[in-house]
PDB file of N, CA and C in Angstrom:
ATOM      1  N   UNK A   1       0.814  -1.203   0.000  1.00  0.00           N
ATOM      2  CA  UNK A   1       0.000   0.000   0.000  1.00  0.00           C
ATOM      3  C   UNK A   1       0.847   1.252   0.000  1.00  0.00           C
ATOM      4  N   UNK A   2       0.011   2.209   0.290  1.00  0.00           N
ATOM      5  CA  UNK A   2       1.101   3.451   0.038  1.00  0.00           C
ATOM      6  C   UNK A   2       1.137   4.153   1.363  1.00  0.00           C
ATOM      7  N   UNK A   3       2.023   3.127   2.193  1.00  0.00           N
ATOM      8  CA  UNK A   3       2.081   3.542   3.937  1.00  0.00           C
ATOM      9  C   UNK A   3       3.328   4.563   3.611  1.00  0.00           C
ATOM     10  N   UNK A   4       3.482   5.642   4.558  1.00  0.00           N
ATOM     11  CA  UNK A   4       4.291   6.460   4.491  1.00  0.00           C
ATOM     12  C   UNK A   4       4.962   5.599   5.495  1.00  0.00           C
ATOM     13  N   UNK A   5       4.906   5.349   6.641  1.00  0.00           N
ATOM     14  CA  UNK A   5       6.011   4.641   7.616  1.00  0.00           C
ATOM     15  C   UNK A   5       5.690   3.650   8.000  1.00  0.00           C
ATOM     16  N   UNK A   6       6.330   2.547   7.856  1.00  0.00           N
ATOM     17  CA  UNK A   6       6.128   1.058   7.734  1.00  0.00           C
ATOM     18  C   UNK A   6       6.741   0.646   9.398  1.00  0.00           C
ATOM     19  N   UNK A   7       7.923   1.250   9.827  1.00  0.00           N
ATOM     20  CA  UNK A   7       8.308   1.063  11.345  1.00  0.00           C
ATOM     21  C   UNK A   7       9.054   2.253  11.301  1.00  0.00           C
ATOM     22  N   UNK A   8       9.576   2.323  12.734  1.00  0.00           N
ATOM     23  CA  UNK A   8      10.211   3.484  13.601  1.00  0.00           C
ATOM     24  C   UNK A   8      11.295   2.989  13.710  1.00  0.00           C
ATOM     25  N   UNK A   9      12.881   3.047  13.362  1.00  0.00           N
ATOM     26  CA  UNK A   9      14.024   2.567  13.394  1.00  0.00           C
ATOM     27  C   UNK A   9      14.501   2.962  14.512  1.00  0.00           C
ATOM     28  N   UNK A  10      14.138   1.305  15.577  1.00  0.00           N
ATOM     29  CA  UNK A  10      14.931   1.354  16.847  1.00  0.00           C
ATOM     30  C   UNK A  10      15.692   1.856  17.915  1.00  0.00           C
ATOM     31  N   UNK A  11      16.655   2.618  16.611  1.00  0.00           N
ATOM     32  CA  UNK A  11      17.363   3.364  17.159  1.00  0.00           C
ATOM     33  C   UNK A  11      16.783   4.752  17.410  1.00  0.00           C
ATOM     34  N   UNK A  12      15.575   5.143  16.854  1.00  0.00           N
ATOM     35  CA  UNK A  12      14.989   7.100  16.512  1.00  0.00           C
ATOM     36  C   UNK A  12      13.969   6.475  17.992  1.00  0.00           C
ATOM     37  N   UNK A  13      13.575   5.299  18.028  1.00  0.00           N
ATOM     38  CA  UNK A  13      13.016   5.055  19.397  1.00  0.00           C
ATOM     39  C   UNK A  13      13.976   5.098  20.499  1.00  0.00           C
ATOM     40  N   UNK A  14      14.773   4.582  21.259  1.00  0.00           N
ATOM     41  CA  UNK A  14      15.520   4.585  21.707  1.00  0.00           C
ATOM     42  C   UNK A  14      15.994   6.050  22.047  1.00  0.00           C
ATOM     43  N   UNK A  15      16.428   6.611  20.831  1.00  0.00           N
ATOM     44  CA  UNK A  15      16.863   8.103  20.976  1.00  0.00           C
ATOM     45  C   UNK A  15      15.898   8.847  21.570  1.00  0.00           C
ATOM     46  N   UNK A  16      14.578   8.303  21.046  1.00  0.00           N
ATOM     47  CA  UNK A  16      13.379   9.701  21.361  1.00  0.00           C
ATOM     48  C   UNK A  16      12.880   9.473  22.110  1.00  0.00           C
ATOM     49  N   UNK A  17      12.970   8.067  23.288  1.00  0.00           N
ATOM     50  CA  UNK A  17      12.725   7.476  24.104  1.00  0.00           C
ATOM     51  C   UNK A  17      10.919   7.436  23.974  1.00  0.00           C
ATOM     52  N   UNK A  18      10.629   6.510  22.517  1.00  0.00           N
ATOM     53  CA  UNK A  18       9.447   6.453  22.416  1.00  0.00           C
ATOM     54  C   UNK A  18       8.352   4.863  23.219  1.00  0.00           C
ATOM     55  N   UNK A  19       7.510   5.388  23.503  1.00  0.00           N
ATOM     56  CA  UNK A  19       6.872   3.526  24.396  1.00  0.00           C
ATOM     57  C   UNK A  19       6.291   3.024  23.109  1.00  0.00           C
ATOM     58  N   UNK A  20       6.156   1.643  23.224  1.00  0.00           N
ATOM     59  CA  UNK A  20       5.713   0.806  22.591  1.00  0.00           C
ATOM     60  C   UNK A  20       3.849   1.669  21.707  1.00  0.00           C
ATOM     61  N   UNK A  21       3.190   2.114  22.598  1.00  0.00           N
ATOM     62  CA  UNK A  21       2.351   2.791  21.829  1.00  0.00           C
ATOM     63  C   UNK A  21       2.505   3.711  21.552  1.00  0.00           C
ATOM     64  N   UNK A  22       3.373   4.853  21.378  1.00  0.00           N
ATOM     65  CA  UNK A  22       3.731   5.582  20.644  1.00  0.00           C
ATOM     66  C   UNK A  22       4.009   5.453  19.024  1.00  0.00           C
ATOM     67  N   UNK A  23       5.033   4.424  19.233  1.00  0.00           N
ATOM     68  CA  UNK A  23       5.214   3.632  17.978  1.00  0.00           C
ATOM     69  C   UNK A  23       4.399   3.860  16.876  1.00  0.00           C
ATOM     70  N   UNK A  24       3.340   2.746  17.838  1.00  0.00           N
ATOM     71  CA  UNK A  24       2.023   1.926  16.841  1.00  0.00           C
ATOM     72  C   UNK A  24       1.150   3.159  16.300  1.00  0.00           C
ATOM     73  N   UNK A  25       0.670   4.303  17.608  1.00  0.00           N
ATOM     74  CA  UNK A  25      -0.100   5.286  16.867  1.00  0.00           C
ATOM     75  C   UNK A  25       0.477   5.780  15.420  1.00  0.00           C
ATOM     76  N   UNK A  26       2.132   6.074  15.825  1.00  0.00           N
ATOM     77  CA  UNK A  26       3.017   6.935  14.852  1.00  0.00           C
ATOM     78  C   UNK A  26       3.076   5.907  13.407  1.00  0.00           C
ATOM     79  N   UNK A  27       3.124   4.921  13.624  1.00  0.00           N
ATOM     80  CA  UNK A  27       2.778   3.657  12.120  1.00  0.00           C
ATOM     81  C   UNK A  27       1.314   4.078  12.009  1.00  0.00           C
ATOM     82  N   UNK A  28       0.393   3.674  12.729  1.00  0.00           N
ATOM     83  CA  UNK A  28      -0.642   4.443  12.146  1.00  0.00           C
ATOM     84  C   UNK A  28      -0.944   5.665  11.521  1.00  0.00           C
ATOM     85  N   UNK A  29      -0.801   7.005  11.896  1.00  0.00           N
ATOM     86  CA  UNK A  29      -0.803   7.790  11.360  1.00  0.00           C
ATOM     87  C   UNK A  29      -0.241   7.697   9.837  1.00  0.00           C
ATOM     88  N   UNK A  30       1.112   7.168  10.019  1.00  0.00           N
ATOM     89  CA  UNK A  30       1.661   7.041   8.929  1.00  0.00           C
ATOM     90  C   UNK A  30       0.818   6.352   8.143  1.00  0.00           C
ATOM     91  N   UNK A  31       0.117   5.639   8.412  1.00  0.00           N
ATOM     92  CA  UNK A  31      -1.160   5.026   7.245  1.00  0.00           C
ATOM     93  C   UNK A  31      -2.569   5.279   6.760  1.00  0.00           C
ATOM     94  N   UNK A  32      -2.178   6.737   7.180  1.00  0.00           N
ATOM     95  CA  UNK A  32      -3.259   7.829   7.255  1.00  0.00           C
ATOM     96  C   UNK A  32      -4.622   7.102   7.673  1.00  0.00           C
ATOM     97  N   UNK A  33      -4.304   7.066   9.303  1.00  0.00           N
ATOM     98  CA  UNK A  33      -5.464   6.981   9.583  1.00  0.00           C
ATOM     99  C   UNK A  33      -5.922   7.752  10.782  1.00  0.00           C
ATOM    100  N   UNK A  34      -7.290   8.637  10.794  1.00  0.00           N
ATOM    101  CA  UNK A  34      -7.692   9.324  11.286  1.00  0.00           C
ATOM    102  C   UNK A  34      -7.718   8.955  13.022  1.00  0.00           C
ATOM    103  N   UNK A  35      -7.694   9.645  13.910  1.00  0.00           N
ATOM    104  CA  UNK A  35      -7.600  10.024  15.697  1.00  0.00           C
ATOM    105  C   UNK A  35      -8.904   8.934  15.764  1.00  0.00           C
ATOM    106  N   UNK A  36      -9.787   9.113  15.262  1.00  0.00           N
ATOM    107  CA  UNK A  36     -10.892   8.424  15.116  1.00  0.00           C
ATOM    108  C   UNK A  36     -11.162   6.820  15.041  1.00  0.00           C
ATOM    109  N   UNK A  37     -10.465   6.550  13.976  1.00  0.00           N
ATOM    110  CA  UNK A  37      -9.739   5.712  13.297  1.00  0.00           C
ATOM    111  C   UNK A  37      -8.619   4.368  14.118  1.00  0.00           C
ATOM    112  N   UNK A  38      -7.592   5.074  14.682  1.00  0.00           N
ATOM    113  CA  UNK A  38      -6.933   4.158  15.607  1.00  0.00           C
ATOM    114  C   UNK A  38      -7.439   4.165  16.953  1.00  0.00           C
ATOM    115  N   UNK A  39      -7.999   5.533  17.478  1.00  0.00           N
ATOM    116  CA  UNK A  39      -8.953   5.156  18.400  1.00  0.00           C
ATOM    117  C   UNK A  39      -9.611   3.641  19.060  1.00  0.00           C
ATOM    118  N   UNK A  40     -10.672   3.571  17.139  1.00  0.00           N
ATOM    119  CA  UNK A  40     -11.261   2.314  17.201  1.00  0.00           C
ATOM    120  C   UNK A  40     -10.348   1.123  17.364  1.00  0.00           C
ATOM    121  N   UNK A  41      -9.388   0.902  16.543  1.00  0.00           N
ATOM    122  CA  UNK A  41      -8.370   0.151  16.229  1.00  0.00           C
ATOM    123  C   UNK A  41      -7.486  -0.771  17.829  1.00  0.00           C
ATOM    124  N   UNK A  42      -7.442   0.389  17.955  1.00  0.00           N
ATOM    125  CA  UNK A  42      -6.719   0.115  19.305  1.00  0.00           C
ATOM    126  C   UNK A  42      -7.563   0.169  20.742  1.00  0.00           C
ATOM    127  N   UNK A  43      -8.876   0.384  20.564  1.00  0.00           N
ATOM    128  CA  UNK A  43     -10.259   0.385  22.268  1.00  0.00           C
ATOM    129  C   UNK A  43      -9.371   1.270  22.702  1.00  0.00           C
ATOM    130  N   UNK A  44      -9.421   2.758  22.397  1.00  0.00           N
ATOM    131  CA  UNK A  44      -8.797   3.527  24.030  1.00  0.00           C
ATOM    132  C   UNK A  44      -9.483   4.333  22.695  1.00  0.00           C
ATOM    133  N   UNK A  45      -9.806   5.549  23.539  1.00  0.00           N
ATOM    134  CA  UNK A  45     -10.208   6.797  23.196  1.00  0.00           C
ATOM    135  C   UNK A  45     -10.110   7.992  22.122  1.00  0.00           C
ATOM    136  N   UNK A  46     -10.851   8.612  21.536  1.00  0.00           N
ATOM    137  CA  UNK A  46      -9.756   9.225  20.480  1.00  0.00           C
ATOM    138  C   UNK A  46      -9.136  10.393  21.727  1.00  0.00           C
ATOM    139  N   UNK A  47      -9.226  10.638  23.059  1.00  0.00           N
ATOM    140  CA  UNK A  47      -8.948  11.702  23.752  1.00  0.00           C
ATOM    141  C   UNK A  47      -7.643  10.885  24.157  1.00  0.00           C
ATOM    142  N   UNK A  48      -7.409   9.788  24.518  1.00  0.00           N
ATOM    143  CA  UNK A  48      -6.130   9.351  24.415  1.00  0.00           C
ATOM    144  C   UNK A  48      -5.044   9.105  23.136  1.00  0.00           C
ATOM    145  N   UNK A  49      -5.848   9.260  22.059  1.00  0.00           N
ATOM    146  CA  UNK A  49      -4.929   8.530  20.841  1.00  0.00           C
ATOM    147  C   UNK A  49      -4.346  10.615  20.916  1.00  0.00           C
ATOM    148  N   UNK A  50      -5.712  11.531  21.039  1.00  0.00           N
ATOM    149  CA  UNK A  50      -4.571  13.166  21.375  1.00  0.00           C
ATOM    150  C   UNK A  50      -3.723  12.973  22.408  1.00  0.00           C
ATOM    151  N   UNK A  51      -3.053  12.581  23.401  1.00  0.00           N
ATOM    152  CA  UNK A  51      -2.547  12.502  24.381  1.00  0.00           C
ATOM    153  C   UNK A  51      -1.429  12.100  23.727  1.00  0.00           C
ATOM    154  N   UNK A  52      -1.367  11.018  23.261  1.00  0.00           N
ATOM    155  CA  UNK A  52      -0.266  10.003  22.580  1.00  0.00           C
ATOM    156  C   UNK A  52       0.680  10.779  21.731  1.00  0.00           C
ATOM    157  N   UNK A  53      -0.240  11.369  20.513  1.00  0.00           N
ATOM    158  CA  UNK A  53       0.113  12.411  19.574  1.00  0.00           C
ATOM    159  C   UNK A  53       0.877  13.328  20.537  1.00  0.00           C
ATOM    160  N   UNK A  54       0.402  14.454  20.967  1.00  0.00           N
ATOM    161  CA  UNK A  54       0.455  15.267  21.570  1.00  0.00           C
ATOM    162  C   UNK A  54       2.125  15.170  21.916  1.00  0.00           C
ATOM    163  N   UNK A  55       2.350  13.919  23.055  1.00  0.00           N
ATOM    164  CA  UNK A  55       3.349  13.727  23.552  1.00  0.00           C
ATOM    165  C   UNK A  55       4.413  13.504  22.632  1.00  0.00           C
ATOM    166  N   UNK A  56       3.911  12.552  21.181  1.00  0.00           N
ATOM    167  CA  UNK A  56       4.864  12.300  20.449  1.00  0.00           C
ATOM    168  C   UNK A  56       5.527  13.538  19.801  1.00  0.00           C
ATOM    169  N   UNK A  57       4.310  14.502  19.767  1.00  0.00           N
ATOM    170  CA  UNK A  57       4.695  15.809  18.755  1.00  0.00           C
ATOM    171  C   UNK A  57       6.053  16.223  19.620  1.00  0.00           C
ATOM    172  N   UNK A  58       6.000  16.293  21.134  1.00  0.00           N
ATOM    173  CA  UNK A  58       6.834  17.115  22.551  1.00  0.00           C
ATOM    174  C   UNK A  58       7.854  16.186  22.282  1.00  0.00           C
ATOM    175  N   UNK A  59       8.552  14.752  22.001  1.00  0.00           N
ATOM    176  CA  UNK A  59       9.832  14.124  22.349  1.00  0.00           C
ATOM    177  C   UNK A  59      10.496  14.374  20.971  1.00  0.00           C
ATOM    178  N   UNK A  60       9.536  14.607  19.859  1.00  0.00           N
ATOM    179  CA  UNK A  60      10.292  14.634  18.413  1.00  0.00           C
ATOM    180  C   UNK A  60      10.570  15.714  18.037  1.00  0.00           C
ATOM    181  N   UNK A  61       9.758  16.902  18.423  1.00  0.00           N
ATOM    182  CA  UNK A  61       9.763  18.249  18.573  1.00  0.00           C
ATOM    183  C   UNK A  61       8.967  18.622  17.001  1.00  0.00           C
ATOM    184  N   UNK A  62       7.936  18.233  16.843  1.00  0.00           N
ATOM    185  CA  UNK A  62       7.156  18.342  15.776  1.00  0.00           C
ATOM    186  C   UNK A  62       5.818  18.927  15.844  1.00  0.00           C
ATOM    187  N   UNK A  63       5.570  19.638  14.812  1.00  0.00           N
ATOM    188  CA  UNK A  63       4.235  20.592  15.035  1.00  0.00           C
ATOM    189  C   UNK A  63       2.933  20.023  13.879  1.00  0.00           C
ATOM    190  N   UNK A  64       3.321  18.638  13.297  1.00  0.00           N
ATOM    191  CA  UNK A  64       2.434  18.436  12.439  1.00  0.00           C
ATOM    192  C   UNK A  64       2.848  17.159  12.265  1.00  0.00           C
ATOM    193  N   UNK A  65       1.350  16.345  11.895  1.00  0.00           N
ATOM    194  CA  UNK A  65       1.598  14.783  11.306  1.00  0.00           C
ATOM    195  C   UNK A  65       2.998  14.846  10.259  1.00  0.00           C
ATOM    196  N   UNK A  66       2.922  15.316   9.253  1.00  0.00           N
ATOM    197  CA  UNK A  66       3.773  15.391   8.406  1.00  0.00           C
ATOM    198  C   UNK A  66       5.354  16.020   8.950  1.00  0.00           C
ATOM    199  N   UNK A  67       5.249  16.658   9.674  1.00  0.00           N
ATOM    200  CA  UNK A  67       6.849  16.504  10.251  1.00  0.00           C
ATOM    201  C   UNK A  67       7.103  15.380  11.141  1.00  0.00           C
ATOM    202  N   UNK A  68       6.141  15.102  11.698  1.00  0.00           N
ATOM    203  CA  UNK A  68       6.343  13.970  12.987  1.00  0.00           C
ATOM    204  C   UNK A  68       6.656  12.695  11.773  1.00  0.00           C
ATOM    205  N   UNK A  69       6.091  12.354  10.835  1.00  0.00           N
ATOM    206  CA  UNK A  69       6.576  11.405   9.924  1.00  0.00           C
ATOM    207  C   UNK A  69       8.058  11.704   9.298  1.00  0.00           C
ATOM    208  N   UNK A  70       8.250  12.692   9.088  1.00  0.00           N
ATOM    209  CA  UNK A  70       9.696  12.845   8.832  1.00  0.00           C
ATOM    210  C   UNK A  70      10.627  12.622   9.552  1.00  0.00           C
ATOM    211  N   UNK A  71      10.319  13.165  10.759  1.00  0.00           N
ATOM    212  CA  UNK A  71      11.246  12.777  12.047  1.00  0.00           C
ATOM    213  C   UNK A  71      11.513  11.918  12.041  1.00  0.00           C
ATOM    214  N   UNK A  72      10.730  11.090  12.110  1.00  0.00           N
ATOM    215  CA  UNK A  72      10.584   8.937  12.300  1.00  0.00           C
ATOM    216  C   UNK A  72      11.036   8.557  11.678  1.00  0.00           C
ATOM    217  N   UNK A  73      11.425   8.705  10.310  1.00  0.00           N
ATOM    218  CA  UNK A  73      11.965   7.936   8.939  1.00  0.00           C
ATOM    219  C   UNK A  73      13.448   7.821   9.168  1.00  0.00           C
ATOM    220  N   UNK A  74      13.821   7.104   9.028  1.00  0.00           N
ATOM    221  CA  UNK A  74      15.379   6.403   8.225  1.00  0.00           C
ATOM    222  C   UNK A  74      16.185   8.063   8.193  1.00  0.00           C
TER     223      UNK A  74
END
């Protein structure tokens, strides 16, 4: 398919000291799928899947899906 980020290279985890669901939201997104969307995917909230985001935007230092995907990449 036409996933923008397929995984988070270990090491950009590690560095960015990301948790295991961080990850998964951040692969999600990358597969453009809506707050809504992994919400369902994952049973927790879309007020938690903002939380998740949120935090991921604060360790990567990113102000948008599309930079936060850049960050993450290779």
């Amino acid at each position: 398919g036409s996933t923008v980020l397929d995984s988070v290279p270990e090491e950009r985890v590690r560095a960015l000291g990301l948790s295991a669901r961080e990850v998964e939201i951040a692969i999600m997104i990358g597969r453009g799928l809506t707050n809504k969307e992994i919400a369902e995917k994952l049973y927790i909230s879309p007020g938690t899947v903002r939380t998740h985001i949120y935090n991921l935007y604060q360790k990567v230092g990113a102000g948008s899906r599309v930079e936060l995907l850049n960050m993450l990449r290779d």
